[in-house]
PDB file of N, CA and C in Angstrom:
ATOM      1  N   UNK A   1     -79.996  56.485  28.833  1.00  0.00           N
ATOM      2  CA  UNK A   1     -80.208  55.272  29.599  1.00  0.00           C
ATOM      3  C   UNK A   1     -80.171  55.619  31.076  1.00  0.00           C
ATOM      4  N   UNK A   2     -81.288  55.245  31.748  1.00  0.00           N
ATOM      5  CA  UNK A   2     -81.430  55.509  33.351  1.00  0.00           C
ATOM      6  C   UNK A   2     -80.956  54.388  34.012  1.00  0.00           C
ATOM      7  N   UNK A   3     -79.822  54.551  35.392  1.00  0.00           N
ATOM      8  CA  UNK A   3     -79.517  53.524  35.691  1.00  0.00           C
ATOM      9  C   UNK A   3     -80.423  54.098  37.118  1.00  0.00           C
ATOM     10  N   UNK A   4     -80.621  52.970  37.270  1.00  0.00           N
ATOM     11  CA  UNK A   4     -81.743  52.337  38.794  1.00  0.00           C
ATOM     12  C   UNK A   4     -80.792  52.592  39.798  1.00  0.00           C
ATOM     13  N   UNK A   5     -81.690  52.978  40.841  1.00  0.00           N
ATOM     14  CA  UNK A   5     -80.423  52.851  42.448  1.00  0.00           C
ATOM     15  C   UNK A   5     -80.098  51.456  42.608  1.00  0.00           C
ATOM     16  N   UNK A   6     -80.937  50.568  42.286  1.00  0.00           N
ATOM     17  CA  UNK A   6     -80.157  49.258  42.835  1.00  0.00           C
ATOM     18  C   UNK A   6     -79.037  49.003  41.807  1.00  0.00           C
ATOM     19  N   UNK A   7     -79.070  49.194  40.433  1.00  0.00           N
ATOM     20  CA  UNK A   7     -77.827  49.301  40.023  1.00  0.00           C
ATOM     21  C   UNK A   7     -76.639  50.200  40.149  1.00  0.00           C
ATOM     22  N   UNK A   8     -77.088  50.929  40.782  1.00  0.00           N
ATOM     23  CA  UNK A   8     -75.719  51.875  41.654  1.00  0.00           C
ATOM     24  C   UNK A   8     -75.481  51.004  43.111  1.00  0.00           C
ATOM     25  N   UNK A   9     -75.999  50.337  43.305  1.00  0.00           N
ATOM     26  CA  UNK A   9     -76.009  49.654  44.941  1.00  0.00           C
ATOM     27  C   UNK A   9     -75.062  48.684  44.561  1.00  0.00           C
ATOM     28  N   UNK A  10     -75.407  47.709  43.086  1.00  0.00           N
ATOM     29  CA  UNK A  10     -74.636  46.520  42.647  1.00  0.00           C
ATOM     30  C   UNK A  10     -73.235  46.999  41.986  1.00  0.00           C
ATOM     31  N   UNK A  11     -73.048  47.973  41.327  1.00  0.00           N
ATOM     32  CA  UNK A  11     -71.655  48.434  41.621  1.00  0.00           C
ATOM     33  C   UNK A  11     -70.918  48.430  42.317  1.00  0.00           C
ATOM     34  N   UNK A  12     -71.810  49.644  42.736  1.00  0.00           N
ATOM     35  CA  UNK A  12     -70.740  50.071  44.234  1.00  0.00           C
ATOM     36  C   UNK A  12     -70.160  48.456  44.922  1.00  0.00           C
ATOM     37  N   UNK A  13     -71.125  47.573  45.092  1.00  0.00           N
ATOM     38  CA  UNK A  13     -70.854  46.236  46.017  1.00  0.00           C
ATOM     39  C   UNK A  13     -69.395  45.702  44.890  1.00  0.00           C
ATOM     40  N   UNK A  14     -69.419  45.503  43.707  1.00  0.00           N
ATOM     41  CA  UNK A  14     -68.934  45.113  42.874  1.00  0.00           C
ATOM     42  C   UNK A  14     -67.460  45.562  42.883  1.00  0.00           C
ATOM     43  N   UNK A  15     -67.235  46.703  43.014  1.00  0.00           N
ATOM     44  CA  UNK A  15     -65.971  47.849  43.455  1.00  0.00           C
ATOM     45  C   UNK A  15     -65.580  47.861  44.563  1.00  0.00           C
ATOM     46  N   UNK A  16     -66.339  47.360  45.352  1.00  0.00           N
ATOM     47  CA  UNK A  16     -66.149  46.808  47.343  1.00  0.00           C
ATOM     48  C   UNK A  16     -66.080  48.662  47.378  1.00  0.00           C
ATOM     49  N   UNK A  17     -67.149  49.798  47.429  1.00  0.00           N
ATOM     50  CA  UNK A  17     -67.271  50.761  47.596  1.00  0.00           C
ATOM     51  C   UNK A  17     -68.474  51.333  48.571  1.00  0.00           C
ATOM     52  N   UNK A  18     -68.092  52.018  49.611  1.00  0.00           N
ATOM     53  CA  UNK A  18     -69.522  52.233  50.233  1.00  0.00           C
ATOM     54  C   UNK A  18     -70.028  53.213  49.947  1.00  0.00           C
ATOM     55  N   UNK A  19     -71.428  53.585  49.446  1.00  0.00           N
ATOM     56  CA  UNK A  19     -71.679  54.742  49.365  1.00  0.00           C
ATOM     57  C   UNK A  19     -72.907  54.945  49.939  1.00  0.00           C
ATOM     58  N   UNK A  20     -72.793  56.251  50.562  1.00  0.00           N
ATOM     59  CA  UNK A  20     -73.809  57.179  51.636  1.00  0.00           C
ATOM     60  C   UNK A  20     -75.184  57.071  50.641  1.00  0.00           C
ATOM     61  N   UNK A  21     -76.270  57.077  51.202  1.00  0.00           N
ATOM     62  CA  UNK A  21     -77.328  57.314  50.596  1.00  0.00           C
ATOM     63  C   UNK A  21     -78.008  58.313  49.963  1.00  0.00           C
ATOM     64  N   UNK A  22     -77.010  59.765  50.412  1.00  0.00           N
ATOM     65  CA  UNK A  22     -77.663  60.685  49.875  1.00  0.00           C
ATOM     66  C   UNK A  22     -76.343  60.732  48.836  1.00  0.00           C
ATOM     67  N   UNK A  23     -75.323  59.850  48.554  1.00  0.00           N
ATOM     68  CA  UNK A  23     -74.680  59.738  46.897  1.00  0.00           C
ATOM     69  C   UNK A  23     -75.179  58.790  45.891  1.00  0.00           C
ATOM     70  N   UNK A  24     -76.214  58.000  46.233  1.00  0.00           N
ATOM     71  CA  UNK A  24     -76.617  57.139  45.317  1.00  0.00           C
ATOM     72  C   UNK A  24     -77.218  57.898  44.186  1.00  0.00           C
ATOM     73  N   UNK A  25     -78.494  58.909  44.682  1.00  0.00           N
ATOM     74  CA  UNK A  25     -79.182  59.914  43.345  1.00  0.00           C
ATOM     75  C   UNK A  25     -77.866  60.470  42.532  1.00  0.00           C
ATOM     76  N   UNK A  26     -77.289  60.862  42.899  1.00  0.00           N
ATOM     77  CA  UNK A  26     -75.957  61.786  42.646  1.00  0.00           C
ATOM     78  C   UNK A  26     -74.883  60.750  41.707  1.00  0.00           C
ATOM     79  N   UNK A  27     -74.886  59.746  42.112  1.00  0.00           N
ATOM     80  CA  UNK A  27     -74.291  58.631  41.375  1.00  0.00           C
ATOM     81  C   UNK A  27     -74.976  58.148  40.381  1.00  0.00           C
ATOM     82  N   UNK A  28     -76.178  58.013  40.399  1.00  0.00           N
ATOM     83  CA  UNK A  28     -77.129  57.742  39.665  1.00  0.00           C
ATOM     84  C   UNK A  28     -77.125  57.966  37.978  1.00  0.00           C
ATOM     85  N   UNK A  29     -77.302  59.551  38.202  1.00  0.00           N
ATOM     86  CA  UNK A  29     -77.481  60.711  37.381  1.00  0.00           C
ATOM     87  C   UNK A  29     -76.176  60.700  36.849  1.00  0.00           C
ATOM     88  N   UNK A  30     -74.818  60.707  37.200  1.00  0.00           N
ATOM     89  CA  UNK A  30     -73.934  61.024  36.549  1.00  0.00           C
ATOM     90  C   UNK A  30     -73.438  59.329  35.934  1.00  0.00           C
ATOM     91  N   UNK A  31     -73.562  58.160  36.044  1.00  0.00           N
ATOM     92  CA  UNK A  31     -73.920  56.708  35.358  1.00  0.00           C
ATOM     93  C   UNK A  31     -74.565  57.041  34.075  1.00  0.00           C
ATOM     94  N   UNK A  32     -76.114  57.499  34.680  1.00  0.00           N
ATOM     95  CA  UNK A  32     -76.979  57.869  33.322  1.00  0.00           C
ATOM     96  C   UNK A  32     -76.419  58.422  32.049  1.00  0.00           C
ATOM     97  N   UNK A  33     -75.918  59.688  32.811  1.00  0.00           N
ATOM     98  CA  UNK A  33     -75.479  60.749  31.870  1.00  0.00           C
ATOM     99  C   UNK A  33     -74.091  60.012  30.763  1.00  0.00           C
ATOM    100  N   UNK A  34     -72.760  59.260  31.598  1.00  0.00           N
ATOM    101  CA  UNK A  34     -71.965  58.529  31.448  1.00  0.00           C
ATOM    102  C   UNK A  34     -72.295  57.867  30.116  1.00  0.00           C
ATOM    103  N   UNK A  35     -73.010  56.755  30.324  1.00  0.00           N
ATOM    104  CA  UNK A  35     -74.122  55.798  29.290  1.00  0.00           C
ATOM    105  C   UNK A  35     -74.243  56.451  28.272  1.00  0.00           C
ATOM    106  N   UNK A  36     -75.417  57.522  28.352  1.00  0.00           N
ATOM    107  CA  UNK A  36     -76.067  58.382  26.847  1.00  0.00           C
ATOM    108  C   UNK A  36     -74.778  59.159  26.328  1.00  0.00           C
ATOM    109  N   UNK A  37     -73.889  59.338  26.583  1.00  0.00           N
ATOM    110  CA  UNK A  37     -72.738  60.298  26.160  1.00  0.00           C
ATOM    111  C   UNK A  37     -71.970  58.956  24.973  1.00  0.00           C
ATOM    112  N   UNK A  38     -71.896  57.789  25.917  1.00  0.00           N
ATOM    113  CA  UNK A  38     -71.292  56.511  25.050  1.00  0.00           C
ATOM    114  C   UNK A  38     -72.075  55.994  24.198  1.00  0.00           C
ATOM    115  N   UNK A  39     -73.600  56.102  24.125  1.00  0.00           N
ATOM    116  CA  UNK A  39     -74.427  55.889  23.435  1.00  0.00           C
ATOM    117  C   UNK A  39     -74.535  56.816  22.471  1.00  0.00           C
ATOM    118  N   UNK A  40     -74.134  57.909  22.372  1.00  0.00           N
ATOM    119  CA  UNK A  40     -73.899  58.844  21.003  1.00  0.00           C
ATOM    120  C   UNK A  40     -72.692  58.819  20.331  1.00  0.00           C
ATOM    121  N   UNK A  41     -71.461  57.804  21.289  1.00  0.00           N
ATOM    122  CA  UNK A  41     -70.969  57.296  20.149  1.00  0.00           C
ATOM    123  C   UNK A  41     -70.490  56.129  18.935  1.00  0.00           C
ATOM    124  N   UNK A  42     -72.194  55.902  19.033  1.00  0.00           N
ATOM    125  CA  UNK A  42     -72.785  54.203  18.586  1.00  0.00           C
ATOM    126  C   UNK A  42     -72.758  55.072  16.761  1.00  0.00           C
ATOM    127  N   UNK A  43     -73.240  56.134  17.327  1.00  0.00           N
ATOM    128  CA  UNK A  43     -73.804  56.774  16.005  1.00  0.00           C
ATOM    129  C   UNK A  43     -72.574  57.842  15.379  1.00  0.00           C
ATOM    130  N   UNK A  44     -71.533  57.974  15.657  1.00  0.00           N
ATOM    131  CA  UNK A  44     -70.422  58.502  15.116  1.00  0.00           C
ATOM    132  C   UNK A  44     -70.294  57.469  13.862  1.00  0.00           C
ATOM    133  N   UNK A  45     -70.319  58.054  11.998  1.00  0.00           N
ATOM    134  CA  UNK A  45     -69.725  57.124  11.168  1.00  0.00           C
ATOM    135  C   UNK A  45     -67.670  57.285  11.161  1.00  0.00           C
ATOM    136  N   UNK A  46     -67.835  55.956  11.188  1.00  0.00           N
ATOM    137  CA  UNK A  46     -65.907  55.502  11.333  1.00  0.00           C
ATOM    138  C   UNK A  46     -65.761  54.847  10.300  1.00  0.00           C
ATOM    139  N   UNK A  47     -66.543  54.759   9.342  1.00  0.00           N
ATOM    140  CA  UNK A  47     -66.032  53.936   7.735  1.00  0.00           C
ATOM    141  C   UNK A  47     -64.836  54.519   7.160  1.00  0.00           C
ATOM    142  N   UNK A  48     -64.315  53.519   6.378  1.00  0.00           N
ATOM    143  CA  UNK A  48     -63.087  54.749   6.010  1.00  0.00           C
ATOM    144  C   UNK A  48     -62.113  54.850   7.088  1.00  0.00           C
ATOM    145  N   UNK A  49     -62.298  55.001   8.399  1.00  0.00           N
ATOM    146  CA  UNK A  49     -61.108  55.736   9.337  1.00  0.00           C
ATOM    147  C   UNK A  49     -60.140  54.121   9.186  1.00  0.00           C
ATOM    148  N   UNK A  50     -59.054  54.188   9.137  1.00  0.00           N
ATOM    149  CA  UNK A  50     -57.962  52.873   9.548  1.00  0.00           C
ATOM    150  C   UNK A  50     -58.359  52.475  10.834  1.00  0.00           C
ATOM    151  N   UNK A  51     -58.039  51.488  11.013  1.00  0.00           N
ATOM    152  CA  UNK A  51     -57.649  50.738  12.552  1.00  0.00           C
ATOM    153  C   UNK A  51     -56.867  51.507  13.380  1.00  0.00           C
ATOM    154  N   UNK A  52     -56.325  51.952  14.590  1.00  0.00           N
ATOM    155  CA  UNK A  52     -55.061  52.256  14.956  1.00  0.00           C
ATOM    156  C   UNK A  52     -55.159  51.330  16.854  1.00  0.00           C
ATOM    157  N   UNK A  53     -53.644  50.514  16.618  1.00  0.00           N
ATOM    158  CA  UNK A  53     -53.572  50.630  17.987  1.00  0.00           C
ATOM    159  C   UNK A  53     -52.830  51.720  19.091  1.00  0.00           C
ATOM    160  N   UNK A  54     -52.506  52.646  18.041  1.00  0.00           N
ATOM    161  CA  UNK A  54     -51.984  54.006  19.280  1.00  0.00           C
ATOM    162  C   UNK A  54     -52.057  54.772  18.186  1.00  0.00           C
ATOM    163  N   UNK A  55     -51.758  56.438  18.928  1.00  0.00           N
ATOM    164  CA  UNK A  55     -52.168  57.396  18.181  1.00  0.00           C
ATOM    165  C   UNK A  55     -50.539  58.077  18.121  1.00  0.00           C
ATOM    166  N   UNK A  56     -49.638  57.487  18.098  1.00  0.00           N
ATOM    167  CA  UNK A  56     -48.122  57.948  18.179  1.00  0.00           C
ATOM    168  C   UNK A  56     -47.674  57.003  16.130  1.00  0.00           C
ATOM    169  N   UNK A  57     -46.909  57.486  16.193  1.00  0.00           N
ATOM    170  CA  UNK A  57     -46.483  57.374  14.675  1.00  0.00           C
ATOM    171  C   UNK A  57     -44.808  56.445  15.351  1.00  0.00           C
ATOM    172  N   UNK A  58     -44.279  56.584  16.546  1.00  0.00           N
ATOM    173  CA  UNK A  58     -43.143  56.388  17.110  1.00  0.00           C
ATOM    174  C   UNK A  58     -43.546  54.938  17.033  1.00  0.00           C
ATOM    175  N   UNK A  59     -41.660  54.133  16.452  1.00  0.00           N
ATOM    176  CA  UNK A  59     -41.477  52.940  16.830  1.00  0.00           C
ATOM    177  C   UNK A  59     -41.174  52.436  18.286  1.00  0.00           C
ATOM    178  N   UNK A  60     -40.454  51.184  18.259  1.00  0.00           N
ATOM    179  CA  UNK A  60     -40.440  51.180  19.314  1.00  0.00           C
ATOM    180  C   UNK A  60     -38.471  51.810  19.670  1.00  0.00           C
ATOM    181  N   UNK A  61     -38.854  52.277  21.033  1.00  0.00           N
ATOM    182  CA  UNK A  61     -37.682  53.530  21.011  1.00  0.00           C
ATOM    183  C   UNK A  61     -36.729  52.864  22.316  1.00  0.00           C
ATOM    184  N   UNK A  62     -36.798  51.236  22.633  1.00  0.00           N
ATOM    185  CA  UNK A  62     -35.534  50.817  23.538  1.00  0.00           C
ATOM    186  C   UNK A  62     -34.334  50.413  22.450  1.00  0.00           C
ATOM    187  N   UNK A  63     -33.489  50.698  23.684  1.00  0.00           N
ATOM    188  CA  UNK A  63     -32.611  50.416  23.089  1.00  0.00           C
ATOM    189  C   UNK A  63     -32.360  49.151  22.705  1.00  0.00           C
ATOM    190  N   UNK A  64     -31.047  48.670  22.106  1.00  0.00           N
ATOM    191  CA  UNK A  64     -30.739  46.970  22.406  1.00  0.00           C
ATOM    192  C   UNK A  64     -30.014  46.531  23.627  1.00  0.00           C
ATOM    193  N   UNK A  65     -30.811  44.918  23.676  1.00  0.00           N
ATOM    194  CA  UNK A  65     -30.481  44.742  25.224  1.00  0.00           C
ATOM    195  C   UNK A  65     -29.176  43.922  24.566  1.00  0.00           C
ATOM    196  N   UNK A  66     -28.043  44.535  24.839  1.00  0.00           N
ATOM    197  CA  UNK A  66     -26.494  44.522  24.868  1.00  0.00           C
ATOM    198  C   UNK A  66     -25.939  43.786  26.273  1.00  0.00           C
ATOM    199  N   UNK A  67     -25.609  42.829  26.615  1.00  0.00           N
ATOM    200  CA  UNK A  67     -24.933  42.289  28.007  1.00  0.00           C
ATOM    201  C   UNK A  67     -24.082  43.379  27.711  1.00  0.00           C
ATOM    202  N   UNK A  68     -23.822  43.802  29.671  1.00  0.00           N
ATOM    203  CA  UNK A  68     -22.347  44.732  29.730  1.00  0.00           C
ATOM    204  C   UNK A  68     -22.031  44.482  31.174  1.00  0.00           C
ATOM    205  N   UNK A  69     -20.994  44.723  31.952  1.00  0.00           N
ATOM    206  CA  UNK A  69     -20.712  44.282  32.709  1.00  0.00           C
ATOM    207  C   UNK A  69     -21.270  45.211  34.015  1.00  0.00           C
ATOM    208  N   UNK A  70     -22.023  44.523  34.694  1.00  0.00           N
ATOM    209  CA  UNK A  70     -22.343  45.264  35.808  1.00  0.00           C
ATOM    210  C   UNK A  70     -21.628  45.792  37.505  1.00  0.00           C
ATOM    211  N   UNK A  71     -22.590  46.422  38.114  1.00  0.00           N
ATOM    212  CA  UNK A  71     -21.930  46.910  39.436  1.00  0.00           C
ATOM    213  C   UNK A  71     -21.722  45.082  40.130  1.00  0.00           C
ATOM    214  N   UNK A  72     -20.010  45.313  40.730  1.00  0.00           N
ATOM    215  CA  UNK A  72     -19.516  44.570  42.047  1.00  0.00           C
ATOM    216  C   UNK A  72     -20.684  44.505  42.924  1.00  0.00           C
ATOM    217  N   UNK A  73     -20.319  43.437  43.992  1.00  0.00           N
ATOM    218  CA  UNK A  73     -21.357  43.537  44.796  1.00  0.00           C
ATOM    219  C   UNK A  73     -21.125  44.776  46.065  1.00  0.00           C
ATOM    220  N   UNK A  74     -19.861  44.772  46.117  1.00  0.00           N
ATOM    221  CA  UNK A  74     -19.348  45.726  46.716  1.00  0.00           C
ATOM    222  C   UNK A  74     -19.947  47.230  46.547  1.00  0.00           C
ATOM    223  N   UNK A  75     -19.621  47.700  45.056  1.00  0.00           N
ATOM    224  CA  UNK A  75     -20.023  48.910  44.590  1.00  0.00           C
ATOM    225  C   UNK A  75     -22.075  49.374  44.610  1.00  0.00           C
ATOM    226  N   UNK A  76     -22.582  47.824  44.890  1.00  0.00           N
ATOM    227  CA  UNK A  76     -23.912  48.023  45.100  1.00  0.00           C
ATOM    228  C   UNK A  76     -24.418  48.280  46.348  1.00  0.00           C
ATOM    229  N   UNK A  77     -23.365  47.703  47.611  1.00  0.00           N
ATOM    230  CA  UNK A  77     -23.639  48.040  48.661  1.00  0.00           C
ATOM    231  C   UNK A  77     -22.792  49.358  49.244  1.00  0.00           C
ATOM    232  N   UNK A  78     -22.470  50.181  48.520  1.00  0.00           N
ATOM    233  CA  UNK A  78     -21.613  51.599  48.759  1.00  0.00           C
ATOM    234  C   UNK A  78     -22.425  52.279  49.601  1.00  0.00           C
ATOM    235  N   UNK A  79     -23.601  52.751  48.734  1.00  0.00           N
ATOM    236  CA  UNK A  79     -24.453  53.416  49.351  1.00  0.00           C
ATOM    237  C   UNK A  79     -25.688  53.062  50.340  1.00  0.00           C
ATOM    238  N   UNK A  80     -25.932  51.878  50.635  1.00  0.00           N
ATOM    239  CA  UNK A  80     -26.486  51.045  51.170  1.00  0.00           C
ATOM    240  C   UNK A  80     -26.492  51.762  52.878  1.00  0.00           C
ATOM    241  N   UNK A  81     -27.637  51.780  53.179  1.00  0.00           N
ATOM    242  CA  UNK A  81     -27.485  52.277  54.947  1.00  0.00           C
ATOM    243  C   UNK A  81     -27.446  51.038  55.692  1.00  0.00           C
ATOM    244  N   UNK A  82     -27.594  50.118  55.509  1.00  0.00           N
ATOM    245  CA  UNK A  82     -27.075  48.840  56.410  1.00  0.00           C
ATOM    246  C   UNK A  82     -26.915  47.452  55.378  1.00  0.00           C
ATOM    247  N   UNK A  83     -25.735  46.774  55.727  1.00  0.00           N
ATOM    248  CA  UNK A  83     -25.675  45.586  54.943  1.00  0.00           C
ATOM    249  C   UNK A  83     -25.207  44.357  55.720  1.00  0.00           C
ATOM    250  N   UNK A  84     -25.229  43.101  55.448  1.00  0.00           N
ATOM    251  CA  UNK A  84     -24.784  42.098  56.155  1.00  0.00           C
ATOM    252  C   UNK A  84     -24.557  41.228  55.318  1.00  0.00           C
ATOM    253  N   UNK A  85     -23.516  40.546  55.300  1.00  0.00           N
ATOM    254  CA  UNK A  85     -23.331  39.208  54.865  1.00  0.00           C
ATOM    255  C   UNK A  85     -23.335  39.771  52.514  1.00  0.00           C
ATOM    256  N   UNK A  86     -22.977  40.320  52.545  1.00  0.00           N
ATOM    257  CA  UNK A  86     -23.565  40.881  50.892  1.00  0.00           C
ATOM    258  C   UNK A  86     -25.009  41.116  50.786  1.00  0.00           C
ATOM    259  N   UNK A  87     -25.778  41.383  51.886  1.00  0.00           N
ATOM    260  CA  UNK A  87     -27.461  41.651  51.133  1.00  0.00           C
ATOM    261  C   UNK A  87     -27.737  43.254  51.861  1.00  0.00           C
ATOM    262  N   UNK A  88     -28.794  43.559  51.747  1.00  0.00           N
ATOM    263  CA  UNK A  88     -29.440  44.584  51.845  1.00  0.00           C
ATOM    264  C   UNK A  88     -30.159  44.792  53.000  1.00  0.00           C
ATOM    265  N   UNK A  89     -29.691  45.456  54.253  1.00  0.00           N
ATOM    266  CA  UNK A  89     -31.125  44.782  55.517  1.00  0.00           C
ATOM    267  C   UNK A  89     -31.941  46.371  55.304  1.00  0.00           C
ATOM    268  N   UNK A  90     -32.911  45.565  55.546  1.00  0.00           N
ATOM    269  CA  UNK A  90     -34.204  46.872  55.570  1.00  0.00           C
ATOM    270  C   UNK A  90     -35.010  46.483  56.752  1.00  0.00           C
ATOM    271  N   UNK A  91     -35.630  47.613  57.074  1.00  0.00           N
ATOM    272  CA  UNK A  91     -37.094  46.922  58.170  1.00  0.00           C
ATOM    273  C   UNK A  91     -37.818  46.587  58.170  1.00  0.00           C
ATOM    274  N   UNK A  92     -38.371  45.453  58.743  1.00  0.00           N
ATOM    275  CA  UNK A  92     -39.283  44.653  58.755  1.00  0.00           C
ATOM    276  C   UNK A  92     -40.463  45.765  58.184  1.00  0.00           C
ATOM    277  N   UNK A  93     -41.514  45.299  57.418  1.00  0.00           N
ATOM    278  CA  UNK A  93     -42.975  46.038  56.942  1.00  0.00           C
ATOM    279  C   UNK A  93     -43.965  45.322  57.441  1.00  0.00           C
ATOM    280  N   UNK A  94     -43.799  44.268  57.500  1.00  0.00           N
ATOM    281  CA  UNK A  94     -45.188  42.820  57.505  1.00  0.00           C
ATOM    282  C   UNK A  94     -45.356  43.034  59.329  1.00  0.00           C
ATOM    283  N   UNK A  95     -46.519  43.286  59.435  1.00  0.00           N
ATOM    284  CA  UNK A  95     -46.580  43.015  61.003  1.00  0.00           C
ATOM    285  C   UNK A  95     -47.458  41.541  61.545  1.00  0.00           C
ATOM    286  N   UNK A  96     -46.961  41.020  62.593  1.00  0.00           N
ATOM    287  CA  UNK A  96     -47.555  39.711  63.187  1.00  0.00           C
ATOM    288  C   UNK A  96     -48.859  40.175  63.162  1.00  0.00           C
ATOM    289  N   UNK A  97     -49.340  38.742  62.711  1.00  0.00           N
ATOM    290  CA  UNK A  97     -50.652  38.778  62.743  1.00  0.00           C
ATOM    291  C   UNK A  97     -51.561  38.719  64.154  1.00  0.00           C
ATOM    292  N   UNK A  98     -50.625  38.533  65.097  1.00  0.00           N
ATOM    293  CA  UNK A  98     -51.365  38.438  66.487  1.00  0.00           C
ATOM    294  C   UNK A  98     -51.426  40.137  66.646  1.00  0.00           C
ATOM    295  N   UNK A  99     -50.855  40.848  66.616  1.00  0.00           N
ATOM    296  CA  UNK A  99     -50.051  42.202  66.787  1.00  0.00           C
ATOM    297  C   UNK A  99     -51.221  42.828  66.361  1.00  0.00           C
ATOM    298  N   UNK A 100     -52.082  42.732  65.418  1.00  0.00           N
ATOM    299  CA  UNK A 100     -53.375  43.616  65.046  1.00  0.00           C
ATOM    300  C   UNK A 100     -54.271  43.572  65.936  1.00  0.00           C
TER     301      UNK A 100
END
């Protein structure tokens, strides 16, 4: 299956991706190739094979959720590099929007 440059154009837009013009052929070709590889496996027979939703034989491996008594608030702020009032201060991340 040949995919068209404009369907490499409508991707890319689709993915919010820009791509250079001399990657579109290049993108192109490896789409194509992508496609016919999945298209040969239209024709794999799977009769007979089971269903599986994973390929692990493992149950599920948490533990039980047991209440137990947790860290003080104290013992949570031990290691803490700055605290106030019982919380956690960190630095600001979000910058003002005038500031950009």
């Amino acid at each position: 299956m040949k995919i068209r440059l404009k369907e490499v154009e409508h991707i890319a837009q689709l993915a919010r991706l820009e791509i250079a013009e001399s990657e579109k052929e290049l993108l192109s070709n490896q789409l194509s190739q992508i496609l016919t590889f999945v298209n040969h496996l239209r024709d794999v027979d799977t009769d007979g094979i089971p269903l599986t939703a994973s390929t692990s034989q493992q149950a599920n491996v948490l533990r039980d959720d047991v209440p137990m008594e947790s860290l003080s608030v104290e013992q949570a702020m031990d290691n803490a590099p700055q605290t106030e009032d019982g919380f956690f201060v960190v630095p600001k991340v979000i910058a003002d929007r005038d500031s950009s």
